[in-house]
Protein backbone atom coordinates (compact mmCIF):
# COMPACT_ATOMS: atom_id res chain seq x y z
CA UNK A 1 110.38 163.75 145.52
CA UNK A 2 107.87 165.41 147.69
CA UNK A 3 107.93 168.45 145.59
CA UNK A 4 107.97 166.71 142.60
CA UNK A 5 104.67 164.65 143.52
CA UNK A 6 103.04 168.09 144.48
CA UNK A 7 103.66 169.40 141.63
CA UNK A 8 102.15 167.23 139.66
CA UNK A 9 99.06 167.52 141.86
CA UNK A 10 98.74 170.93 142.23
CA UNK A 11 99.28 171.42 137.89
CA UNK A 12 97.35 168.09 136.69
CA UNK A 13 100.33 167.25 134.46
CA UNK A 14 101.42 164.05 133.07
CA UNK A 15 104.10 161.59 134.66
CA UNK A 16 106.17 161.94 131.68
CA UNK A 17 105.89 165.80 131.07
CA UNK A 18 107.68 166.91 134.73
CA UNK A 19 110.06 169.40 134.03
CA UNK A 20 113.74 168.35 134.58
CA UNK A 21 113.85 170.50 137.54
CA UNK A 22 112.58 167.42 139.20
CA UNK A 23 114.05 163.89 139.28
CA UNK A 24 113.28 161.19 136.41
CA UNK A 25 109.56 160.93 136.44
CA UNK A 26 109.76 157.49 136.37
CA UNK A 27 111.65 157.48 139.60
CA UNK A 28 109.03 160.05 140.97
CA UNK A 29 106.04 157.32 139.93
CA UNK A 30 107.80 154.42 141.86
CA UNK A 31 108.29 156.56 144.99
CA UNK A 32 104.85 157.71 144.79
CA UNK A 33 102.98 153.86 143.77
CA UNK A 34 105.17 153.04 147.11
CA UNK A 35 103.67 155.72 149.25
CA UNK A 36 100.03 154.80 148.28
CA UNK A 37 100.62 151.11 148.72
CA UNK A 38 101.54 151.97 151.96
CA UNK A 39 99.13 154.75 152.58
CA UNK A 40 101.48 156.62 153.03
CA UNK A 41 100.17 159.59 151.22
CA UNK A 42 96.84 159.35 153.31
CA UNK A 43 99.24 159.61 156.56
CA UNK A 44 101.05 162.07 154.93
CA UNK A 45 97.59 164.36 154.42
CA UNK A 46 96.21 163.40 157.99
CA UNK A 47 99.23 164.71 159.84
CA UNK A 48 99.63 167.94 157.79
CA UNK A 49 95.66 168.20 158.43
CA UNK A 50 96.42 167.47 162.24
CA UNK A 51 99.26 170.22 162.49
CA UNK A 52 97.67 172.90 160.55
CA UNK A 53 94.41 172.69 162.60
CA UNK A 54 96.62 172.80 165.74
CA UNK A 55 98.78 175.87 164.45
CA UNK A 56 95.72 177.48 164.28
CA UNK A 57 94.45 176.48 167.89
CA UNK A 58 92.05 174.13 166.98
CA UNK A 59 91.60 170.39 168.43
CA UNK A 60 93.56 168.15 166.18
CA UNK A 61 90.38 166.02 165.29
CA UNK A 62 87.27 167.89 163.85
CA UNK A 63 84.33 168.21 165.59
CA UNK A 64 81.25 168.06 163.15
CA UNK A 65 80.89 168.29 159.58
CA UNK A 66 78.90 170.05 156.52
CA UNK A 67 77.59 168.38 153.83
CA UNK A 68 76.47 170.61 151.21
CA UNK A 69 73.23 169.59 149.90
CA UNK A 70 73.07 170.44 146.62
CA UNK A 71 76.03 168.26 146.32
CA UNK A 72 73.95 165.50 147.54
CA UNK A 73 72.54 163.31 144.78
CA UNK A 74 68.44 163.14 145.35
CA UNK A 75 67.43 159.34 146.27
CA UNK A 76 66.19 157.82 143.01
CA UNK A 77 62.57 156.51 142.62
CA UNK A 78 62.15 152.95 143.26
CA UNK A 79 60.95 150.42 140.48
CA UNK A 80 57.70 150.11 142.39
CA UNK A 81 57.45 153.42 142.69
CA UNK A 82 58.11 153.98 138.70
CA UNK A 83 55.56 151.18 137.97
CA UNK A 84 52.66 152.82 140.19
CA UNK A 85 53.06 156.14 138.57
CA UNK A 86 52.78 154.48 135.07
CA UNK A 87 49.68 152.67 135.90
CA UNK A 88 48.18 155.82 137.43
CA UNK A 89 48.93 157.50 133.78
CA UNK A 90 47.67 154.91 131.99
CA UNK A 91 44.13 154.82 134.05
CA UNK A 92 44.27 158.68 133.72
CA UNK A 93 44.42 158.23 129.39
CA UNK A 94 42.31 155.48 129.60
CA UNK A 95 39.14 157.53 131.35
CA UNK A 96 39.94 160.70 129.41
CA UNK A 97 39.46 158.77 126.57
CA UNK A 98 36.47 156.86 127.15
C-alpha cells in the first residue's frame, strides 16, 4: 500500500490509472483517506525526516531555517496607501495643466 501511495506521488498519476502491479486503487484511496484522517501520513514524513537527519549525524530536530526570498510574496500596498498616491497624481495633472 505504501508503495502504491508513493507511487502515485512520486508520478502525479490518477487514482484510477495505477498499474495492476499495485492493489485495487480504490482500496489504495481508502487506506490512504485513513492515513490523512489520522495524520498519519504527516507522522509518517516526520519520522522518516527524524531518521534520515540522524543517519546522517545530525540532531533529529532542525536548528534554523531559510526562507528564500524571492519566494516571498512582497507586502501589498494598503488602500490608504493606493488612495494617497492617486491624489498625489491627480494634483500633479491638475498643476501641469493649469
Amino acid at each position: 500500500m505504501i508503495d502504491a501511495m508513493r507511487y502515485l506521488v512520486d508520478n502525479g498519476v490518477k487514482w484510477m490509472a495505477m498499474p495492476v502491479d499495485f492493489p485495487y486503487w480504490r482500496a489504495v484511496y481508502d487506506f490512504f483517506r485513513r492515513w490523512r484522517t489520522y495524520d498519519y501520513v504527516g507522522e509518517l514524513h516526520e519520522r522518516l525526516r527524524r531518521t534520515a537527519r540522524e543517519r546522517k549525524g545530525r540532531n533529529a530536530e532542525p536548528s534554523a531555517g531559510i526562507t528564500d526570498s524571492q519566494s516571498v510574496d512582497p507586502p501589498r500596498p494598503s488602500a490608504r496607501t493606493v488612495a494617497d498616491t492617486t491624489a498625489a497624481n491627480h494634483a500633479t495633472d491638475a498643476s501641469a495643466t493649469s
